[in-house]
PDB file of N, CA and C in Angstrom:
ATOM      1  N   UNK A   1      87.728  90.214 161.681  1.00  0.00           N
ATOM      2  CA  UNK A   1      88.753  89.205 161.848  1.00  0.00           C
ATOM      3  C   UNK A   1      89.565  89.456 163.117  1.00  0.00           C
ATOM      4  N   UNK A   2      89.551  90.930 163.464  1.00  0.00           N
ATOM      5  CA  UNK A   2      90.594  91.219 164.797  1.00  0.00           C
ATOM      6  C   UNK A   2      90.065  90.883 165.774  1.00  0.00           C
ATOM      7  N   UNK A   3      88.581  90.976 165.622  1.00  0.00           N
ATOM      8  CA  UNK A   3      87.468  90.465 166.944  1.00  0.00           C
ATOM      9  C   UNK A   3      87.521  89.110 166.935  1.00  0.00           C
ATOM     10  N   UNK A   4      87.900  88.607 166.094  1.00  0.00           N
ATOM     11  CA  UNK A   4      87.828  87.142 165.993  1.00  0.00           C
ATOM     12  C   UNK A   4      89.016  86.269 166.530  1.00  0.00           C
ATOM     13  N   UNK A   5      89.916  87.107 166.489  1.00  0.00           N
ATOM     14  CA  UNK A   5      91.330  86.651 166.447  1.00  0.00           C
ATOM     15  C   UNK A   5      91.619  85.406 165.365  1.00  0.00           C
ATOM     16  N   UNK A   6      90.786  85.782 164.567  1.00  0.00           N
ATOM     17  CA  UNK A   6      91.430  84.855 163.116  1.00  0.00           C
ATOM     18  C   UNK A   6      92.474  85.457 162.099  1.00  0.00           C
ATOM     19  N   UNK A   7      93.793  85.559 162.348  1.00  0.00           N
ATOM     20  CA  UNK A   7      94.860  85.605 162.118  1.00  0.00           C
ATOM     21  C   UNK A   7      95.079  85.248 160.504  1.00  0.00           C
ATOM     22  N   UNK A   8      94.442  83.781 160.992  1.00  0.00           N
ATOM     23  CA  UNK A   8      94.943  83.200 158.875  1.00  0.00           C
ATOM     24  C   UNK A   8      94.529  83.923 157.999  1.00  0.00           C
ATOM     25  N   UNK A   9      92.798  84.429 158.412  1.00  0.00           N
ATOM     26  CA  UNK A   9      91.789  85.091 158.011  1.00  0.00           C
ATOM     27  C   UNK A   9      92.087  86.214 157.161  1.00  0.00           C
ATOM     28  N   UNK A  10      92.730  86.790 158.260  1.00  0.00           N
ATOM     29  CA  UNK A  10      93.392  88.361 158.228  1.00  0.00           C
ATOM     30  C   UNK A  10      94.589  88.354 156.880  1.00  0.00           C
ATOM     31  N   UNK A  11      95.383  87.366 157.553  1.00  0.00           N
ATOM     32  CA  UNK A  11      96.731  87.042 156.500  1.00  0.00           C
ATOM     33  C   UNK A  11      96.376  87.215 155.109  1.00  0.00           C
ATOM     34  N   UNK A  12      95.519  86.172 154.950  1.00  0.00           N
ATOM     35  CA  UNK A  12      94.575  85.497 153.251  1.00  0.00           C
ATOM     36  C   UNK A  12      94.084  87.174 152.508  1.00  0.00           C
ATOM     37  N   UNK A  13      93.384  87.759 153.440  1.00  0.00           N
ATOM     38  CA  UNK A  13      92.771  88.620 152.922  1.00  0.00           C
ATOM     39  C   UNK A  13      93.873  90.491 152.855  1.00  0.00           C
ATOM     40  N   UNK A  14      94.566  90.458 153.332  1.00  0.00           N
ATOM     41  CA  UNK A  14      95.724  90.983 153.528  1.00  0.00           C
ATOM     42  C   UNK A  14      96.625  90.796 152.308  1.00  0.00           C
ATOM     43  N   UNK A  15      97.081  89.491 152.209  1.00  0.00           N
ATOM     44  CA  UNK A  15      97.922  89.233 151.321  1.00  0.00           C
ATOM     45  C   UNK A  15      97.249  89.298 149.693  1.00  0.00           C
ATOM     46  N   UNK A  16      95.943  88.485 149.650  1.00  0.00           N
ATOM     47  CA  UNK A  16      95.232  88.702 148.536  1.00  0.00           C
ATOM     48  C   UNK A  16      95.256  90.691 147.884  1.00  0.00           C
ATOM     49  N   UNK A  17      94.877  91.353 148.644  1.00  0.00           N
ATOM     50  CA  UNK A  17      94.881  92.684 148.644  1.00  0.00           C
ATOM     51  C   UNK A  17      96.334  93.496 148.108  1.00  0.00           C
ATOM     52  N   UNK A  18      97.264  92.977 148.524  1.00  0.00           N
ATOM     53  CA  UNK A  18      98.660  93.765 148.815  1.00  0.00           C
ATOM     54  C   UNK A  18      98.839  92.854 146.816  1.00  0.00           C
ATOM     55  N   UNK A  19      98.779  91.883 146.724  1.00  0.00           N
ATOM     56  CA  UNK A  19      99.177  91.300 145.443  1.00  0.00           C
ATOM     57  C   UNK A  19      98.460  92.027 144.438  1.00  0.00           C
ATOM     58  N   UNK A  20      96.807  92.427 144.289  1.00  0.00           N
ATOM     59  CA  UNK A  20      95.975  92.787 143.368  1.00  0.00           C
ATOM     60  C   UNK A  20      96.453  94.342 143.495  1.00  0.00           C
ATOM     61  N   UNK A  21      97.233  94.776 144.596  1.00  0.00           N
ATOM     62  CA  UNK A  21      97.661  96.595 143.906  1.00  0.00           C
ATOM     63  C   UNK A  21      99.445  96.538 144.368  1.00  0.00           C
ATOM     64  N   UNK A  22     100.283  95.274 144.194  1.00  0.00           N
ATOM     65  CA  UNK A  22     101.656  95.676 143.950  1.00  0.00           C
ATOM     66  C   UNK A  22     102.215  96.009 145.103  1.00  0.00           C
ATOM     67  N   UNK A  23     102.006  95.393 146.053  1.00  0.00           N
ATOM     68  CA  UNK A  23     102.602  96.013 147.415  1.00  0.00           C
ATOM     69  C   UNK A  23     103.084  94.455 147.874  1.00  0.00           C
ATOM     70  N   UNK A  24     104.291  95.536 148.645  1.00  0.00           N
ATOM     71  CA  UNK A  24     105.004  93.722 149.120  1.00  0.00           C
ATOM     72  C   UNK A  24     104.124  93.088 150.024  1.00  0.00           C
ATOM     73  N   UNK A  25     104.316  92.001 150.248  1.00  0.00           N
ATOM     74  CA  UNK A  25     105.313  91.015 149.214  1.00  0.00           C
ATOM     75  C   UNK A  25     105.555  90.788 147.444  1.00  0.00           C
ATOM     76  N   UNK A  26     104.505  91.550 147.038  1.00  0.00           N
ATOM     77  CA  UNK A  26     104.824  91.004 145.802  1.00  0.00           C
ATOM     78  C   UNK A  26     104.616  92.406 144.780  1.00  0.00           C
ATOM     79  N   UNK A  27     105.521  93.367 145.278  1.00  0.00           N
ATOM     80  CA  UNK A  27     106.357  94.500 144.783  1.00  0.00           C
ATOM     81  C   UNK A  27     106.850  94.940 145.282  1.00  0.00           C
ATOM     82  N   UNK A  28     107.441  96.300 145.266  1.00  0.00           N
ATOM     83  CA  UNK A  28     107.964  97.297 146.251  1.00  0.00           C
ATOM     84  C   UNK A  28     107.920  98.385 146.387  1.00  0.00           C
ATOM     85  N   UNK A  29     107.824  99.038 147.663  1.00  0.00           N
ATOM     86  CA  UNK A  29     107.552 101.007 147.615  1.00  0.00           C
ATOM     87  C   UNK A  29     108.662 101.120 148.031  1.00  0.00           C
ATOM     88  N   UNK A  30     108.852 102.577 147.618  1.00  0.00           N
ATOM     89  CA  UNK A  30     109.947 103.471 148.648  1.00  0.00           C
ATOM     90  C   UNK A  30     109.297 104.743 148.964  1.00  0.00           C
ATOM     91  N   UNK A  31     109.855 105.055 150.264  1.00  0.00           N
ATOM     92  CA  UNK A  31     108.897 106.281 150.222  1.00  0.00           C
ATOM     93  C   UNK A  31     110.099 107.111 150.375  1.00  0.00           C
ATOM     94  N   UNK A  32     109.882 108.597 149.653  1.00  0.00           N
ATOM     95  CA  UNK A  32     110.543 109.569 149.841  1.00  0.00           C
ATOM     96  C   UNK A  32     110.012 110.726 150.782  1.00  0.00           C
ATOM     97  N   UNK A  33     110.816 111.587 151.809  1.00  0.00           N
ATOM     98  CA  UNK A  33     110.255 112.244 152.732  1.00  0.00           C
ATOM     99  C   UNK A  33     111.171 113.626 152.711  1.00  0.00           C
ATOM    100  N   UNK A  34     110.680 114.718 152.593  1.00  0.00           N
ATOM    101  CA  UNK A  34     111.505 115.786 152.744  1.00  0.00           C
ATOM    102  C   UNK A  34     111.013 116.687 154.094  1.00  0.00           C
ATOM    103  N   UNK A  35     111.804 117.052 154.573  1.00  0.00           N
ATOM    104  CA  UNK A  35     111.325 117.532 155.931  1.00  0.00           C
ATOM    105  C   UNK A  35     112.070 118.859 155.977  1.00  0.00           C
ATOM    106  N   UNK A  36     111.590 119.857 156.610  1.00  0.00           N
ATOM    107  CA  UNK A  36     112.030 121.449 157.213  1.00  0.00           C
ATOM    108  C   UNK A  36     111.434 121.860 158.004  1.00  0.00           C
ATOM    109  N   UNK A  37     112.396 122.848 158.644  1.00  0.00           N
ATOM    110  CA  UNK A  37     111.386 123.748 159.843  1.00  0.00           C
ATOM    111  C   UNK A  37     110.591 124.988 158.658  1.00  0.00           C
ATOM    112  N   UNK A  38     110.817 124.717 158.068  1.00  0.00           N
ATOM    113  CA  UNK A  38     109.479 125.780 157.210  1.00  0.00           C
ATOM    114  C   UNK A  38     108.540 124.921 156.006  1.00  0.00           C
ATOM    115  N   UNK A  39     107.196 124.880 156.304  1.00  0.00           N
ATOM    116  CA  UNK A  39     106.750 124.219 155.655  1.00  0.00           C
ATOM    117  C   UNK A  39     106.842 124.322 154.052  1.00  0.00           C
ATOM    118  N   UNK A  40     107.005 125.816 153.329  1.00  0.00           N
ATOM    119  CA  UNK A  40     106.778 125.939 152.232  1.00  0.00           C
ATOM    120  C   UNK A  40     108.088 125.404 151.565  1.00  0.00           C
ATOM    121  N   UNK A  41     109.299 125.185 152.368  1.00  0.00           N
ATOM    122  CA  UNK A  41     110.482 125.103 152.009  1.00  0.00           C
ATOM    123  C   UNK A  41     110.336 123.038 151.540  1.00  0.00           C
ATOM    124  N   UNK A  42     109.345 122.727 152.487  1.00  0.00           N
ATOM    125  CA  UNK A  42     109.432 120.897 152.611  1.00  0.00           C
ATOM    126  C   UNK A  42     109.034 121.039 151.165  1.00  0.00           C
ATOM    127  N   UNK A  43     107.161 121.744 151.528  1.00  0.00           N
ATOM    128  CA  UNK A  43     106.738 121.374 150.280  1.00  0.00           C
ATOM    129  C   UNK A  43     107.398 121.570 148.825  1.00  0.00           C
ATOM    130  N   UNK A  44     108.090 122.585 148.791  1.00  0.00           N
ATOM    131  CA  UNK A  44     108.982 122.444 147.625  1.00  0.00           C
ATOM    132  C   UNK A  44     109.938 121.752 147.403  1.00  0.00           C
ATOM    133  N   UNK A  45     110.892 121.415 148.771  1.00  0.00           N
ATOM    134  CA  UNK A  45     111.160 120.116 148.301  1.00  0.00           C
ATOM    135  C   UNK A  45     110.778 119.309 147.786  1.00  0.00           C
ATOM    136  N   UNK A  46     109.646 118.267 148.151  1.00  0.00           N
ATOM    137  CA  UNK A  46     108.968 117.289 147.750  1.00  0.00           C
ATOM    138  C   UNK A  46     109.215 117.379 146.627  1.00  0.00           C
ATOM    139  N   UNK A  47     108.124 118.361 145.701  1.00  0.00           N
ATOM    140  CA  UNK A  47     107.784 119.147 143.717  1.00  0.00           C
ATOM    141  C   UNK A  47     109.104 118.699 143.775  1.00  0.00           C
ATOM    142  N   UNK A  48     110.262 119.090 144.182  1.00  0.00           N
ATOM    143  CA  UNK A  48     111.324 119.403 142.959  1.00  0.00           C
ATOM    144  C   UNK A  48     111.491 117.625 142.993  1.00  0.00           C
ATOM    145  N   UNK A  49     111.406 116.821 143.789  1.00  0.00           N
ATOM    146  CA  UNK A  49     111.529 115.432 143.990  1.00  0.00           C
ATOM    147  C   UNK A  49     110.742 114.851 142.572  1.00  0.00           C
ATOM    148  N   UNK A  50     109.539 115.129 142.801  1.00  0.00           N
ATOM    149  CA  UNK A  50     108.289 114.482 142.715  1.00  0.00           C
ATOM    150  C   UNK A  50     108.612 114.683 140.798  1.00  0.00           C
ATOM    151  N   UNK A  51     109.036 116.001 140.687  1.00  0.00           N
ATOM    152  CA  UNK A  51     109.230 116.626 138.896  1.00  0.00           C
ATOM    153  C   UNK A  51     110.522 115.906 138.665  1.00  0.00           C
ATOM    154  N   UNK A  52     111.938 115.730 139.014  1.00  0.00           N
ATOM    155  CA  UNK A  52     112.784 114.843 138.902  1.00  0.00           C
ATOM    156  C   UNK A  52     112.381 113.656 138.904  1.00  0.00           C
ATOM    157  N   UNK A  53     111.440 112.720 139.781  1.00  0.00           N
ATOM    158  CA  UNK A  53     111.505 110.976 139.356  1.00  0.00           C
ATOM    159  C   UNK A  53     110.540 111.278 138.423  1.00  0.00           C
ATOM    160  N   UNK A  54     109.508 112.623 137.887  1.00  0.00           N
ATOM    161  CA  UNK A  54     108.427 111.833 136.929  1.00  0.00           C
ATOM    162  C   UNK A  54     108.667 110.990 135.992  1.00  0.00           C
ATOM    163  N   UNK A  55     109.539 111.906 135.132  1.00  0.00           N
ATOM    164  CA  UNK A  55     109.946 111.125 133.788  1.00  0.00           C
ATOM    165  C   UNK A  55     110.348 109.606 133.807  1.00  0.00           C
ATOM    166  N   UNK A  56     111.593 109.336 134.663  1.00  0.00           N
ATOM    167  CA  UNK A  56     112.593 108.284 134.890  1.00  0.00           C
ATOM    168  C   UNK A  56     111.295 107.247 135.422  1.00  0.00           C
ATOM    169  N   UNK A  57     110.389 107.772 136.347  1.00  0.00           N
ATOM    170  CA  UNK A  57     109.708 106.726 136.961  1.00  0.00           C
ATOM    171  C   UNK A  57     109.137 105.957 135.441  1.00  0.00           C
ATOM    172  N   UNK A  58     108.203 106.741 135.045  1.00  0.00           N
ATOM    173  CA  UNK A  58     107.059 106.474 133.765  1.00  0.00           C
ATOM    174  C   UNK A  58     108.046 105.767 132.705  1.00  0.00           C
ATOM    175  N   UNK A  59     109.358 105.791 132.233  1.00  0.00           N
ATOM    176  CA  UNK A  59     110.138 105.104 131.674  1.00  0.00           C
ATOM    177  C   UNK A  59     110.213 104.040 132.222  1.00  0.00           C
ATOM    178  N   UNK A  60     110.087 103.820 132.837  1.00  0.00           N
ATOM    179  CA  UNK A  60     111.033 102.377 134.300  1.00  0.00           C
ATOM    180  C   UNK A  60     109.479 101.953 134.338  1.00  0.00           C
ATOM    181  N   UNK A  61     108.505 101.986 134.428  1.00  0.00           N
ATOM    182  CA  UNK A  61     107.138 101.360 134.629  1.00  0.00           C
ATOM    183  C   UNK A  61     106.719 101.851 136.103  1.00  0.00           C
ATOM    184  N   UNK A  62     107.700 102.640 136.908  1.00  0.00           N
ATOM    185  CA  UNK A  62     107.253 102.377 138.197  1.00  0.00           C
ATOM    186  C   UNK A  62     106.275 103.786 138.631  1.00  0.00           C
ATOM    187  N   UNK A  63     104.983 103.633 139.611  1.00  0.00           N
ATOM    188  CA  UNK A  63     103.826 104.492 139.713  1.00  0.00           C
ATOM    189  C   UNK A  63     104.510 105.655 140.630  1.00  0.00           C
ATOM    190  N   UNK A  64     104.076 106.424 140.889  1.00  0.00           N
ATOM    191  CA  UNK A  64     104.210 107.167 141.970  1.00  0.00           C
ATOM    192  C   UNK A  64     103.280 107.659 142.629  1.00  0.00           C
ATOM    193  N   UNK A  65     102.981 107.938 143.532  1.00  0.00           N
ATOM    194  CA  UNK A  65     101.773 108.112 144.485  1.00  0.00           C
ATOM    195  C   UNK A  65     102.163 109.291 145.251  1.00  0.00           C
ATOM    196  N   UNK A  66     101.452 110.508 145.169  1.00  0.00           N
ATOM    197  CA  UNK A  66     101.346 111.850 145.498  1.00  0.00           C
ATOM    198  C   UNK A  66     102.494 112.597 144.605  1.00  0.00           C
ATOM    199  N   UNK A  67     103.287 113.841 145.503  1.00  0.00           N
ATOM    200  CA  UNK A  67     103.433 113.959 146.539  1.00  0.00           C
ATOM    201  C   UNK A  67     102.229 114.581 147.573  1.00  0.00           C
ATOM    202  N   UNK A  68     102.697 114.860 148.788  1.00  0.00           N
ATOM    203  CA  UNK A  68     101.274 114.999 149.566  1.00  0.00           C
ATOM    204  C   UNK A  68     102.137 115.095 151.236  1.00  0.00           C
ATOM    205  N   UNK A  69     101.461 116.115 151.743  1.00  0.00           N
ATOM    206  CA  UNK A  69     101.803 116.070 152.951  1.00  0.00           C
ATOM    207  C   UNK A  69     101.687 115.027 154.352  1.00  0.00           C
ATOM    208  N   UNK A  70     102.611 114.793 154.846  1.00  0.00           N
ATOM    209  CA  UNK A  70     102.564 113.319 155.696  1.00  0.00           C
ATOM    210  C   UNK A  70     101.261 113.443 156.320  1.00  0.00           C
ATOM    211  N   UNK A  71     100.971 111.923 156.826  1.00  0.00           N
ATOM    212  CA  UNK A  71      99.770 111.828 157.389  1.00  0.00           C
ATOM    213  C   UNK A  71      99.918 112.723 158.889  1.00  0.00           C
ATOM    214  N   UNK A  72     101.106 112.256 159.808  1.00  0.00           N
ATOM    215  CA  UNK A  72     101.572 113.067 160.736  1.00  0.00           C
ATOM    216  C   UNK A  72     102.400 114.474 159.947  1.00  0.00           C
ATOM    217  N   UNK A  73     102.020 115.677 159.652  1.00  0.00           N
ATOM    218  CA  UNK A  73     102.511 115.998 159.464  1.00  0.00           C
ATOM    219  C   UNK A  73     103.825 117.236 160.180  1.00  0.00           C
ATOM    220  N   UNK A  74     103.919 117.426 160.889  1.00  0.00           N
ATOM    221  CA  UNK A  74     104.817 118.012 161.675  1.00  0.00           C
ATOM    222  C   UNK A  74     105.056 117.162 162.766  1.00  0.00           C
ATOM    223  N   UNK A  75     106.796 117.094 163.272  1.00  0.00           N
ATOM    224  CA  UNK A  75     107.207 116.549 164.185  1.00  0.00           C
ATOM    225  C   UNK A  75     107.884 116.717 164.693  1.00  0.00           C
ATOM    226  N   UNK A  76     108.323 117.459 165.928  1.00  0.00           N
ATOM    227  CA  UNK A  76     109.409 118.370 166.700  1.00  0.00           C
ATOM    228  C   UNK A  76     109.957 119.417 165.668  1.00  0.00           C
ATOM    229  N   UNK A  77     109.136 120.085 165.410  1.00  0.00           N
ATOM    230  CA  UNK A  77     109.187 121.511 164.675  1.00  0.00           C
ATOM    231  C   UNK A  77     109.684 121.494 163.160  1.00  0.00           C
ATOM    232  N   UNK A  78     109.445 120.144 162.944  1.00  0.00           N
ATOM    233  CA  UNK A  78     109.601 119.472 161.458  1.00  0.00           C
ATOM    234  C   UNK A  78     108.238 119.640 160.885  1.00  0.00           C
ATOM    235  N   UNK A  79     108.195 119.950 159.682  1.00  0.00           N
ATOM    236  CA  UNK A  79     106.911 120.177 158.575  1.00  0.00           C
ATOM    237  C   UNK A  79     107.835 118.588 157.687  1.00  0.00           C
ATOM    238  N   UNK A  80     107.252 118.074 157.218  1.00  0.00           N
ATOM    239  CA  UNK A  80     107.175 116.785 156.199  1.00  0.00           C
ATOM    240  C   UNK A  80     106.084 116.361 155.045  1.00  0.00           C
ATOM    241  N   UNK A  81     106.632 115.827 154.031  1.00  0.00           N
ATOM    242  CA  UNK A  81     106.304 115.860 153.071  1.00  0.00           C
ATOM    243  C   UNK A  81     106.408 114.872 152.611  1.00  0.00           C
ATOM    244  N   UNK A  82     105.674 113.459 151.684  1.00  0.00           N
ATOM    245  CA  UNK A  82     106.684 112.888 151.509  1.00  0.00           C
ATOM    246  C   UNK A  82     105.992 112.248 149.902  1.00  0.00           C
ATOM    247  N   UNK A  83     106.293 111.096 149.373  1.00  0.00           N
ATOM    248  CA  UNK A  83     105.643 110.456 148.134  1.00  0.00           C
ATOM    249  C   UNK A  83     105.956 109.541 148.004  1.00  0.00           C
ATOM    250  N   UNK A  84     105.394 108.252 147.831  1.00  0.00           N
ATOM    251  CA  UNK A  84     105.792 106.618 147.464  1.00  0.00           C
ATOM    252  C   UNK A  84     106.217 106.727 146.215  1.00  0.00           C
ATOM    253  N   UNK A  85     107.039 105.433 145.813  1.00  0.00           N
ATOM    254  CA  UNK A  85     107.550 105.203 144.540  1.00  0.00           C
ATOM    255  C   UNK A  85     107.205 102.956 144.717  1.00  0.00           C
ATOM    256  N   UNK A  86     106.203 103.372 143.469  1.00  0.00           N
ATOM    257  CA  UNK A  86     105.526 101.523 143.384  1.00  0.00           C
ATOM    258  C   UNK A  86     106.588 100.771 142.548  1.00  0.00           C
ATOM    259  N   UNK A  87     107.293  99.964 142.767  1.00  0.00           N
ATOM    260  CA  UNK A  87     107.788  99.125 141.728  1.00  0.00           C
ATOM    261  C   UNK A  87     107.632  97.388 141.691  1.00  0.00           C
ATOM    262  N   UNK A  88     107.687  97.021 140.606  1.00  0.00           N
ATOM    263  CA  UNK A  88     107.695  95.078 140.834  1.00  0.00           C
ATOM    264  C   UNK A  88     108.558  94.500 141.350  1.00  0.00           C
ATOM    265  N   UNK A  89     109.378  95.301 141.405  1.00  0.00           N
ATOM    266  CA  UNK A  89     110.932  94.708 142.309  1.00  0.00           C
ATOM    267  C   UNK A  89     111.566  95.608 142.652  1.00  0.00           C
ATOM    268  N   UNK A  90     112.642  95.096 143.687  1.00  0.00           N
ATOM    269  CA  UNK A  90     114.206  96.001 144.392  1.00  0.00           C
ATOM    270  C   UNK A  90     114.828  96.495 143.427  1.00  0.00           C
ATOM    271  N   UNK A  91     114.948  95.626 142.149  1.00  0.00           N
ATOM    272  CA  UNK A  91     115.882  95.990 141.018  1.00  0.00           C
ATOM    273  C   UNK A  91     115.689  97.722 140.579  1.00  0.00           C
ATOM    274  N   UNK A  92     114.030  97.027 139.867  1.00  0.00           N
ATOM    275  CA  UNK A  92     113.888  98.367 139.509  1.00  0.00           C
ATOM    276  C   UNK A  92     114.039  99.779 140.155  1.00  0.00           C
ATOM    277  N   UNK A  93     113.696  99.521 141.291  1.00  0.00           N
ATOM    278  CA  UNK A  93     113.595 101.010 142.554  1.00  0.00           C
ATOM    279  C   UNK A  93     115.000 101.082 142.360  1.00  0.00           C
ATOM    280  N   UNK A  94     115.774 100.314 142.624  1.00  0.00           N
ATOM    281  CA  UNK A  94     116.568 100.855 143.304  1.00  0.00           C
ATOM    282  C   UNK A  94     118.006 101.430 141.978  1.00  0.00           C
ATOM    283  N   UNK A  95     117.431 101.084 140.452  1.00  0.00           N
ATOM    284  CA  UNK A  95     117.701 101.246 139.143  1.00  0.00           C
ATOM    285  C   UNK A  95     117.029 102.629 139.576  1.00  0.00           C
ATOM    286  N   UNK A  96     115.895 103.108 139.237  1.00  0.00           N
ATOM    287  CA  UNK A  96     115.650 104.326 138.938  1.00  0.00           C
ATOM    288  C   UNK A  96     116.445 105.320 140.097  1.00  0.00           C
ATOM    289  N   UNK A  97     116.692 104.399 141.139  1.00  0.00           N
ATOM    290  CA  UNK A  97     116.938 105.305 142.644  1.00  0.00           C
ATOM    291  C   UNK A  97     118.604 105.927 142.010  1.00  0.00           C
ATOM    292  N   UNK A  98     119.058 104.701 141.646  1.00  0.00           N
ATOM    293  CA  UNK A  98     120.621 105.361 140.904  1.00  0.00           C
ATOM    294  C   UNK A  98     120.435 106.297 140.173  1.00  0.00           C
ATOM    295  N   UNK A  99     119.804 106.209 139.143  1.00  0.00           N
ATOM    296  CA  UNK A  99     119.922 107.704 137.991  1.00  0.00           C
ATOM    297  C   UNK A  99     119.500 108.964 138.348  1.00  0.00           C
ATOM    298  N   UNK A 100     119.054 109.066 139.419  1.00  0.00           N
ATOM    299  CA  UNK A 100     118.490 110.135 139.782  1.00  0.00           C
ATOM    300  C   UNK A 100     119.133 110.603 140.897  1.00  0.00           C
ATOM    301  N   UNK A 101     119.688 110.084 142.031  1.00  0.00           N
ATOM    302  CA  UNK A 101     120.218 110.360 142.835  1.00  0.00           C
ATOM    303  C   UNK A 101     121.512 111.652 143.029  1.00  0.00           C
ATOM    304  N   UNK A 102     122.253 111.851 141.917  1.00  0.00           N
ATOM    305  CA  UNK A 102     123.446 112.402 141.415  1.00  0.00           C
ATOM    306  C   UNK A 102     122.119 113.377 141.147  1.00  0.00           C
ATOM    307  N   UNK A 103     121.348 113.815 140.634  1.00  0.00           N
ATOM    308  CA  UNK A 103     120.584 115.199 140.494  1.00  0.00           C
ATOM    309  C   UNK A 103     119.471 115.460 141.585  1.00  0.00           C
ATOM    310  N   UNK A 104     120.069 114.555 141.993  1.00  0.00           N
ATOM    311  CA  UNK A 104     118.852 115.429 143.661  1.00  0.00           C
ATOM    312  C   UNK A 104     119.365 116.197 144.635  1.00  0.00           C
ATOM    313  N   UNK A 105     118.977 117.061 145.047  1.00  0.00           N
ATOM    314  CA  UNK A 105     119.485 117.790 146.350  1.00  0.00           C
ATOM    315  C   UNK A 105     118.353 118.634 146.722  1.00  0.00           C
ATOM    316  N   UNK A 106     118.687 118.178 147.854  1.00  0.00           N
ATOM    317  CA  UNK A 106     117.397 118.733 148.648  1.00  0.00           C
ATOM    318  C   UNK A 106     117.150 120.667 148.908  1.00  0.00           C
ATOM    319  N   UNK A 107     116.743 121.413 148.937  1.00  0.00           N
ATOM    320  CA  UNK A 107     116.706 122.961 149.116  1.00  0.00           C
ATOM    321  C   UNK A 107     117.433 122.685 150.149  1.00  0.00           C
ATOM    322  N   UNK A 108     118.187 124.506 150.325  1.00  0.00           N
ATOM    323  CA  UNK A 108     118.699 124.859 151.257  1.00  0.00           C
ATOM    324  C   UNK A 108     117.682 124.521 152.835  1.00  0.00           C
ATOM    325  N   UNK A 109     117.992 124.122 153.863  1.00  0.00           N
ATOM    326  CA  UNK A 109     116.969 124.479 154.766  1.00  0.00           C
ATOM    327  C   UNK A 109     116.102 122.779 154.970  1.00  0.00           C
ATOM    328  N   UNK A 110     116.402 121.924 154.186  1.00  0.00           N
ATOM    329  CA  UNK A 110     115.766 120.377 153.975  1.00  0.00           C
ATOM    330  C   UNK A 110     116.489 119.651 154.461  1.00  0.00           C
ATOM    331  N   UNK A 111     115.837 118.212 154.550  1.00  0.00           N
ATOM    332  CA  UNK A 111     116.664 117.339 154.434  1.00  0.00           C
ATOM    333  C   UNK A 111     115.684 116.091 153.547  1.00  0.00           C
ATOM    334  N   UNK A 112     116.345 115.282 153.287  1.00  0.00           N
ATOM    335  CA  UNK A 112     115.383 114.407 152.138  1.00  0.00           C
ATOM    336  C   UNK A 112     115.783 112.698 152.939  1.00  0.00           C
ATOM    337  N   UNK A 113     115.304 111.248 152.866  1.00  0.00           N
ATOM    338  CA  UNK A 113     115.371 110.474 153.120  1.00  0.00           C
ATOM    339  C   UNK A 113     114.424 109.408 152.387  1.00  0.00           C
ATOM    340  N   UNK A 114     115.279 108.601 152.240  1.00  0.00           N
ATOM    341  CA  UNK A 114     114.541 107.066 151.204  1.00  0.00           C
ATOM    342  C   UNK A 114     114.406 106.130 152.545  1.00  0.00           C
ATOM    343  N   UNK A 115     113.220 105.814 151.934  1.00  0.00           N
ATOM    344  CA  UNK A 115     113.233 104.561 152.613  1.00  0.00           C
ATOM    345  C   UNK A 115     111.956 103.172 152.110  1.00  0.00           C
ATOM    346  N   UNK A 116     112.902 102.125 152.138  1.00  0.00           N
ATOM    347  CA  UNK A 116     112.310 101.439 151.025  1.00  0.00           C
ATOM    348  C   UNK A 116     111.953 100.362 151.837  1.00  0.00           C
ATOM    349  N   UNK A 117     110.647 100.078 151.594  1.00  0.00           N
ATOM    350  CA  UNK A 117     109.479  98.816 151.916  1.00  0.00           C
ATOM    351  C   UNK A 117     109.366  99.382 153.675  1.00  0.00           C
ATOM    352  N   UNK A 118     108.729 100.823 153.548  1.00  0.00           N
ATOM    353  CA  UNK A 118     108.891 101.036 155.117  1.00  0.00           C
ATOM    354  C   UNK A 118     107.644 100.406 155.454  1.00  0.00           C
ATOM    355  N   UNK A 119     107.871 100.514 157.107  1.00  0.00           N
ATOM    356  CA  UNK A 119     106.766  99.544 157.800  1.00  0.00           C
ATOM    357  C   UNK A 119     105.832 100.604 158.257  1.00  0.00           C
ATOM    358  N   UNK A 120     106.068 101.655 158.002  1.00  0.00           N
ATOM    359  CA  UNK A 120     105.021 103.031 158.221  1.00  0.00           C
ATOM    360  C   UNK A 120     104.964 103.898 157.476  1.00  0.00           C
ATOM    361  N   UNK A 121     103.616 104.399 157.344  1.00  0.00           N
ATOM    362  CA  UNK A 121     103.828 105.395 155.930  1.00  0.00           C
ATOM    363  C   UNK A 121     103.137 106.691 157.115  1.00  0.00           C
ATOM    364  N   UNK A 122     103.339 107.089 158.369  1.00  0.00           N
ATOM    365  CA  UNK A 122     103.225 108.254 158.974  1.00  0.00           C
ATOM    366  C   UNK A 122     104.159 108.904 158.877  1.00  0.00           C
TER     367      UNK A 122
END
């Protein structure tokens, strides 16, 4: 379709795709990212993330996907980490994002960041 420059093409089959597995437009991710200059420190960030939303997610209906080390994973002496959170709506994400928030903190040495319906998952 890119060789083609058929655009609608692309759209139709794009959009068909994103609907049959819950991705916006017609759901929503957030991705969570924990980052350190020491990798073992990210990756444990992440776990302690990833073991805090399990429960709340699986109550709330919403999937979670990894955690798992970024596709880019280091970036100006940053190690990163990160994990999607699938939901049918803003409501819900951002419902589970409240109850949990007050018990998150990132390890000494981290830093953690949401970010919801990103336009890159590197």
């Amino acid at each position: 379709m890119a060789a083609k420059h058929d655009y609608e093409a692309f759209a139709r089959d794009e959009l068909q795709s994103r609907r049959a597995r819950g991705y916006p437009p017609f759901g929503r991710v957030a991705r969570v990212i924990v980052r350190s200059k020491s990798r073992p420190k990210a990756a444990e960030g992440i776990k302690r993330v990833a073991d805090l939303l399990a429960e709340p997610a699986r109550i709330a209906g919403l999937e979670i996907l990894g955690p798992q080390p970024c596709p880019i994973a280091k970036i100006s002496r940053y190690w990163r980490f990160h994990l999607l959170l699938k939901a049918r709506s803003a409501k819900a994400l951002m419902h589970l994002w409240d109850q949990v928030r007050r018990d998150l903190s990132a390890p000494a040495g981290t830093q953690l960041a949401l970010d919801v319906d990103p336009q890159s998952t590197l």
